[in-house]
Structures are given as structure tokens and as C-alpha cells.
N, C-alpha and C. Protein backbone atom coordinates (compact mmCIF):
# COMPACT_ATOMS: atom_id res chain seq x y z
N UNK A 1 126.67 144.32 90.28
CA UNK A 1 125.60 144.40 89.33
C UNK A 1 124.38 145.01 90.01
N UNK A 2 124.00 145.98 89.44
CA UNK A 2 122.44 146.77 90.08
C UNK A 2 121.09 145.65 89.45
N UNK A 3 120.10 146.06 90.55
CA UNK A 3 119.25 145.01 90.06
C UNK A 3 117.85 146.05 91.01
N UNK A 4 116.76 145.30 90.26
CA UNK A 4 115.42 145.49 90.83
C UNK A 4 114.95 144.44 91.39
N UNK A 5 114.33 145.15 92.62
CA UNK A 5 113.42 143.75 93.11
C UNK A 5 112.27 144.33 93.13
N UNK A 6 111.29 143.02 92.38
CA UNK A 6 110.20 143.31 92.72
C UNK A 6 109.14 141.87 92.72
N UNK A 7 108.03 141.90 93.19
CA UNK A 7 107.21 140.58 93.38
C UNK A 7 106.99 139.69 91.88
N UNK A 8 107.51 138.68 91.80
CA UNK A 8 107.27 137.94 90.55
C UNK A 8 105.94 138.16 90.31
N UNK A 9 104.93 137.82 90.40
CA UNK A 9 103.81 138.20 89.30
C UNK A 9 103.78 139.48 89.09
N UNK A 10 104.44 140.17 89.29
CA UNK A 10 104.39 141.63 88.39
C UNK A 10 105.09 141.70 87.05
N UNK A 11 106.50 140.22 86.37
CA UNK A 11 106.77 140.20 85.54
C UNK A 11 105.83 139.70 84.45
N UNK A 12 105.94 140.26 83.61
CA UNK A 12 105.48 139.66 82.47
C UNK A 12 106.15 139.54 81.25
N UNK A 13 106.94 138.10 80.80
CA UNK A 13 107.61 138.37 79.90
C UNK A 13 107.28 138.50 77.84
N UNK A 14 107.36 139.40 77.47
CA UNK A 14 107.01 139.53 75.96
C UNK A 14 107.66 138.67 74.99
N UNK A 15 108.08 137.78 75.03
CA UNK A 15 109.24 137.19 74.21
C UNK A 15 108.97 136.25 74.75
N UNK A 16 110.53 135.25 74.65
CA UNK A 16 110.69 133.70 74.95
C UNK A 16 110.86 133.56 76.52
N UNK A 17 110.14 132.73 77.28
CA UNK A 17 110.32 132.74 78.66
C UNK A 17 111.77 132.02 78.91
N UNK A 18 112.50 133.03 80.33
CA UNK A 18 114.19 132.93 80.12
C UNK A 18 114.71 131.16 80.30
N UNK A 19 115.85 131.27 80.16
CA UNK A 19 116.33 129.69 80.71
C UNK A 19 116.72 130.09 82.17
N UNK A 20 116.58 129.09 83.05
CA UNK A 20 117.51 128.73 84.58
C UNK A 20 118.38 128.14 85.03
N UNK A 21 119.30 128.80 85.72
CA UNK A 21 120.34 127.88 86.19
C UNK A 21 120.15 128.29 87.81
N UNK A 22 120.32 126.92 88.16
CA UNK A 22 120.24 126.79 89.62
C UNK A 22 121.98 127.27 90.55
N UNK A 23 122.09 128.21 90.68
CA UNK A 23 123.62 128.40 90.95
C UNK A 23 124.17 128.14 92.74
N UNK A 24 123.22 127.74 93.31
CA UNK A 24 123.44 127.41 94.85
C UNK A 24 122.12 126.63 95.25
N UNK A 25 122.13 126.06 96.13
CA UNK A 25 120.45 125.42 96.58
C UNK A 25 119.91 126.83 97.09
N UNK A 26 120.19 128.14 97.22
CA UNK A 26 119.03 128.92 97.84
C UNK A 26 118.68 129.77 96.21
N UNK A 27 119.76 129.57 95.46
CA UNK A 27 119.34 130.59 94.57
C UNK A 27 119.70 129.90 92.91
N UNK A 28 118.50 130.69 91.78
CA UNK A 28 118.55 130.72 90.53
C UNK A 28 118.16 131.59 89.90
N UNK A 29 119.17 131.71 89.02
CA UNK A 29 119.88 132.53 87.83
C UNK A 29 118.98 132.60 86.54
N UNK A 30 118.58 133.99 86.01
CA UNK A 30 117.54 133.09 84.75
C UNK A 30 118.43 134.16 83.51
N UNK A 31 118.75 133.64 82.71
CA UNK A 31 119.00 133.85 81.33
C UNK A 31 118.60 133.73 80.07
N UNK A 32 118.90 134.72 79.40
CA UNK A 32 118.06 134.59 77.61
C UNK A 32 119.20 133.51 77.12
N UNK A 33 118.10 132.25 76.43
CA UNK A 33 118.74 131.37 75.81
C UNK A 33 118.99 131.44 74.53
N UNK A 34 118.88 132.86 74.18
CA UNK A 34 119.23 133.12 72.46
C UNK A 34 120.16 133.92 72.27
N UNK A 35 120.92 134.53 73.45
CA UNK A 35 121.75 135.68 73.32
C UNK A 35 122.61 135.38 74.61
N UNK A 36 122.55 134.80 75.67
CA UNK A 36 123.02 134.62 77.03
C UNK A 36 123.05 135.65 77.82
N UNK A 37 122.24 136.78 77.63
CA UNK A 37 122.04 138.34 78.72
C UNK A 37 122.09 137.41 79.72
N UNK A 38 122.15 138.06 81.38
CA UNK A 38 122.16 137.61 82.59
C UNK A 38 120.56 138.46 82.68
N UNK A 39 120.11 138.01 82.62
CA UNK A 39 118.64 138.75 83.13
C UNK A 39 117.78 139.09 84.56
N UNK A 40 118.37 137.98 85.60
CA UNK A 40 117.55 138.03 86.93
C UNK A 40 117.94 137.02 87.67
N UNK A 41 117.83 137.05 89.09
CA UNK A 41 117.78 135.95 89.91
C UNK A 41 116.61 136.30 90.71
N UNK A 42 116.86 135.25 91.73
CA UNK A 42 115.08 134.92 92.79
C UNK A 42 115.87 133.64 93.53
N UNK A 43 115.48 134.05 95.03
CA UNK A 43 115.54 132.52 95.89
C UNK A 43 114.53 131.89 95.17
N UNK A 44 114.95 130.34 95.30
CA UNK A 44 114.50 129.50 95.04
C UNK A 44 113.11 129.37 96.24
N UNK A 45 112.06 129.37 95.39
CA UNK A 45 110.80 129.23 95.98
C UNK A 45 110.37 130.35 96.41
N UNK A 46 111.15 131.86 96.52
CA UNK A 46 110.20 132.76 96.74
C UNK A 46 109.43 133.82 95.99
N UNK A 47 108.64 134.68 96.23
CA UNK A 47 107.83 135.05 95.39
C UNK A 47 108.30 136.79 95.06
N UNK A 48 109.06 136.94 94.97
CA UNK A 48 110.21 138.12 94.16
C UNK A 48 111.13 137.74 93.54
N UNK A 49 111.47 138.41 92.82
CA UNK A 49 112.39 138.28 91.98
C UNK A 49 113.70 139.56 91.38
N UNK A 50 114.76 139.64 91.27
CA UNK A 50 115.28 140.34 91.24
C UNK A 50 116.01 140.78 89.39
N UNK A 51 115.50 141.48 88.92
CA UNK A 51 115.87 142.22 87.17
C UNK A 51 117.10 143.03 87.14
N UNK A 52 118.11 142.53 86.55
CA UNK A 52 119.40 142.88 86.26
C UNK A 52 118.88 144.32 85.42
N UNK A 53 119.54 145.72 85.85
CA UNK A 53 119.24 146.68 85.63
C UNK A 53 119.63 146.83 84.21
N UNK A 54 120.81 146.42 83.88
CA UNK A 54 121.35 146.59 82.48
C UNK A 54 120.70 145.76 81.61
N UNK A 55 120.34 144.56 81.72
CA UNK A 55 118.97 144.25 80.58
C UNK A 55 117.82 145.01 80.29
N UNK A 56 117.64 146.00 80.65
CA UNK A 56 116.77 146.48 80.91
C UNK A 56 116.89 147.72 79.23
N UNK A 57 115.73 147.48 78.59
CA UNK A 57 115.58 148.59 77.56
C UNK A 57 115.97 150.00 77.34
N UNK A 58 115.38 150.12 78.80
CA UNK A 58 116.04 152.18 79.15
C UNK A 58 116.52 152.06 80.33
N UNK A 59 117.17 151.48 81.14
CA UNK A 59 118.03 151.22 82.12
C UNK A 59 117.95 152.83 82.64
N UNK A 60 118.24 153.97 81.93
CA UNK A 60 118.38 155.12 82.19
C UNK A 60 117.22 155.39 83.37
N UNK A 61 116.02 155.11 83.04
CA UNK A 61 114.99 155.55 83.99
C UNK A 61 114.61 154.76 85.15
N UNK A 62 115.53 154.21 85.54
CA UNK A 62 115.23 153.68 86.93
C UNK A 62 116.03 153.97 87.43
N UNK A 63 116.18 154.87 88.88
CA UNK A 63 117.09 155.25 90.15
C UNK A 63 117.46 154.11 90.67
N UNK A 64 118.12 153.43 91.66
CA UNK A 64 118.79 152.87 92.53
C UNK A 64 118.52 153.85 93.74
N UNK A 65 117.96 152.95 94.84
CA UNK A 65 117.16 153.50 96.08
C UNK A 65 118.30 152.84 97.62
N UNK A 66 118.72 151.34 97.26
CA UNK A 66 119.34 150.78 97.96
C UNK A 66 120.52 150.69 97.58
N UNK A 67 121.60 150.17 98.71
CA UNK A 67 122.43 149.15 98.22
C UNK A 67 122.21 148.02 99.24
N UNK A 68 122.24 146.53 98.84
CA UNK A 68 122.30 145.09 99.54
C UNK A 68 123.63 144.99 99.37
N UNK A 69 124.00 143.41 99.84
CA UNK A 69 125.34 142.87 99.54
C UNK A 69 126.22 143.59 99.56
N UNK A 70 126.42 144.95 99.94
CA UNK A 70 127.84 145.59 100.25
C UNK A 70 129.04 144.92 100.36
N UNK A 71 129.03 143.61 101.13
CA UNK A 71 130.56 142.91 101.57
C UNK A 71 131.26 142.62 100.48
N UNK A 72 130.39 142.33 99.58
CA UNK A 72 130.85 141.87 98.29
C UNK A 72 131.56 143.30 97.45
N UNK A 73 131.32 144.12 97.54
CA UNK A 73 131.93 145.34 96.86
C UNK A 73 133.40 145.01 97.19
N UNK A 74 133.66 145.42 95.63
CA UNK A 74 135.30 145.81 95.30
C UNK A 74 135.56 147.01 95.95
N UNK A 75 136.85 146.85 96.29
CA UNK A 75 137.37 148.23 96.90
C UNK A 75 137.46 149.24 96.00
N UNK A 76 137.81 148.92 94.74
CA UNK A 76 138.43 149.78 93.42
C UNK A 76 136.71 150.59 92.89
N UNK A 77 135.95 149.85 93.37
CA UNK A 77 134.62 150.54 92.76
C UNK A 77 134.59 152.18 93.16
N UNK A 78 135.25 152.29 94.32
CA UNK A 78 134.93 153.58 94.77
C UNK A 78 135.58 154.72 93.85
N UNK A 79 136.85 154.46 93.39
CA UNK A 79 137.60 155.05 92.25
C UNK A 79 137.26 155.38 91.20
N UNK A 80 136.24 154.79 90.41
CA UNK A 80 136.09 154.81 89.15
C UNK A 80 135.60 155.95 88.03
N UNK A 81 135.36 156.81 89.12
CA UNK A 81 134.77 158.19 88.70
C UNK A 81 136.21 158.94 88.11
N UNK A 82 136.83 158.45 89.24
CA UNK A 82 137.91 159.73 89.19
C UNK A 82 139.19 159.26 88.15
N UNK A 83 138.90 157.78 87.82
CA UNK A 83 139.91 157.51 86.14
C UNK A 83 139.43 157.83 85.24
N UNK A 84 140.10 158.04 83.88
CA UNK A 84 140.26 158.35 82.68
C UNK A 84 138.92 157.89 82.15
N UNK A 85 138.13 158.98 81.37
CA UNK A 85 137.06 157.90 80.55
C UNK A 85 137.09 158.25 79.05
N UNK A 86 136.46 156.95 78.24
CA UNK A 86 136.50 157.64 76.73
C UNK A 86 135.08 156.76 76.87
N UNK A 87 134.71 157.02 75.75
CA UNK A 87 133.34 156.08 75.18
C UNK A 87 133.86 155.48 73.67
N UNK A 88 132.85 154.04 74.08
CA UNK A 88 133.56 153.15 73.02
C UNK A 88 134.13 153.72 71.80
N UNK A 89 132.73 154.67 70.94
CA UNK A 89 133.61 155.03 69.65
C UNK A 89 134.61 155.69 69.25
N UNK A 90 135.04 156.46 70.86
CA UNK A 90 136.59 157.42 70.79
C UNK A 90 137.19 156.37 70.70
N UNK A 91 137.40 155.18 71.21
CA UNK A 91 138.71 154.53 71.54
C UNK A 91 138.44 152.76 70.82
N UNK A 92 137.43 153.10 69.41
CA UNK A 92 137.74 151.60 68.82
C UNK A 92 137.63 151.71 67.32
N UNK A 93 138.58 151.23 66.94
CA UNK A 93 138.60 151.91 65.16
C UNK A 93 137.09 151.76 64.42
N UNK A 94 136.99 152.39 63.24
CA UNK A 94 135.50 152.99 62.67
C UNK A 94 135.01 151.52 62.22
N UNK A 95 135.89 150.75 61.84
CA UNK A 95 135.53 149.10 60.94
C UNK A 95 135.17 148.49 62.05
N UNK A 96 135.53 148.43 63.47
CA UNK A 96 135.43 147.13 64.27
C UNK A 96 134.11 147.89 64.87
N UNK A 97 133.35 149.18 65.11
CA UNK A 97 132.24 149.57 65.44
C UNK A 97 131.29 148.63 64.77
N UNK A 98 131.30 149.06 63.39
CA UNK A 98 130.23 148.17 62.69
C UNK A 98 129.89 146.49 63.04
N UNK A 99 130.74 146.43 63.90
CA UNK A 99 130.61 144.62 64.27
C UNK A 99 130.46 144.73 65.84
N UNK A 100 130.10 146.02 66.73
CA UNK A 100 129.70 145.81 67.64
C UNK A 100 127.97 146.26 67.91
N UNK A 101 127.35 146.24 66.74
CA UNK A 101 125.43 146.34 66.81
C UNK A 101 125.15 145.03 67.34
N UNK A 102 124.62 145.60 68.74
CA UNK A 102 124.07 144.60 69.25
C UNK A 102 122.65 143.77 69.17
N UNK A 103 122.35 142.38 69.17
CA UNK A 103 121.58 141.71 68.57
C UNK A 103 120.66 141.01 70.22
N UNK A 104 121.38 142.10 71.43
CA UNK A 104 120.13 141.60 72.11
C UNK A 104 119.09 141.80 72.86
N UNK A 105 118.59 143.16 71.83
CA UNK A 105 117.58 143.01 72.19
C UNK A 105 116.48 143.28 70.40
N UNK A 106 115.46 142.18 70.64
CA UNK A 106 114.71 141.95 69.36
C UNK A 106 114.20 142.91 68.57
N UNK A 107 113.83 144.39 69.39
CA UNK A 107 113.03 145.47 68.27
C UNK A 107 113.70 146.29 68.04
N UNK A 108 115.28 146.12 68.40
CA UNK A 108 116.37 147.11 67.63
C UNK A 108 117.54 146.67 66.48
């Protein structure tokens, strides 16, 4: 999962402030409690915080500068360019589209 880090008081959230889950004693998880997006983590007690890139409104306009956590990479990630691609509406009938508008995010 790509993510931003940047110093918590630079967030400011417009909406409902997220829910937390504490997922280890160094670290917590914060999530929208109306939709369950994965939205961000942050060590516990420090003053950054890290924004799941794909929650993100235009995800498109932010580069990726680093990579962290490498060990954790799948081997198969490196492949993925070079398999088969379609996009959802080639490959999901025209009726079951209409039931995939997504509801999470509020001004769309």
C-alpha cells in the first residue's frame, strides 16, 4: 500500500474525524467509520502521520519519492506490468456496473 507521510498537524480533516484501531503497541490504524476506507496509520505517540494514497480524492497527483518496508514486498509485485490488463468495465457485465458507484467518498 503507498502512503504519505507527513507531520500530523498539517491534517485537517473536513468531515467526520476517522475511527482507531490500535493494531500493535507501536502502531494505529485510523479508518472511516461510515464506509470502512483504510485511511492512515501513525506510531503511537508520534507526531506524523502516514495517508493511504488511494483514499485520497486525486490520488493521480501525488508522485511516490520513496520506498520503506521493502522486506515486506511480494515477489509477484514485480510482474504485474507485464500480465494481461482489462479495466473494470471491459470485463464486468453492463447491470452489475451500475451497483459498483461508489459511496465513499461524500461530494461524488
Amino acid at each position: 500500500m503507498a502512503f504519505a507521510e507527513l507531520p500530523l498537524t498539517d491534517i485537517v480533516w473536513t468531515r467526520l474525524q476517522p475511527s482507531w484501531f490500535r493494531s500493535s503497541e507501536a502502531v494505529e490504524r485510523g479508518f472511516c467509520s461510515a464506509c470502512g476506507t483504510s485511511l492512515h496509520f501513525r506510531y503511537v505517540g508520534g507526531d506524523r502521520i502516514d495517508i493511504a494514497l488511494a483514499c485520497l480524492y486525486r490520488p493521480n497527483l501525488i508522485v511516490p519519492e520513496e520506498q520503506v518496508g521493502c522486506e515486506g514486498r511480494l515477489p509477484w509485485l514485480d510482474v504485474l506490468e507485464a500480465l494481461p490488463a482489462s479495466t473494470t468495465e471491459a470485463s464486468t457485465p453492463a447491470e452489475a456496473l451500475k451497483k459498483y458507484a461508489s459511496r465513499q467518498h461524500p461530494d461524488e
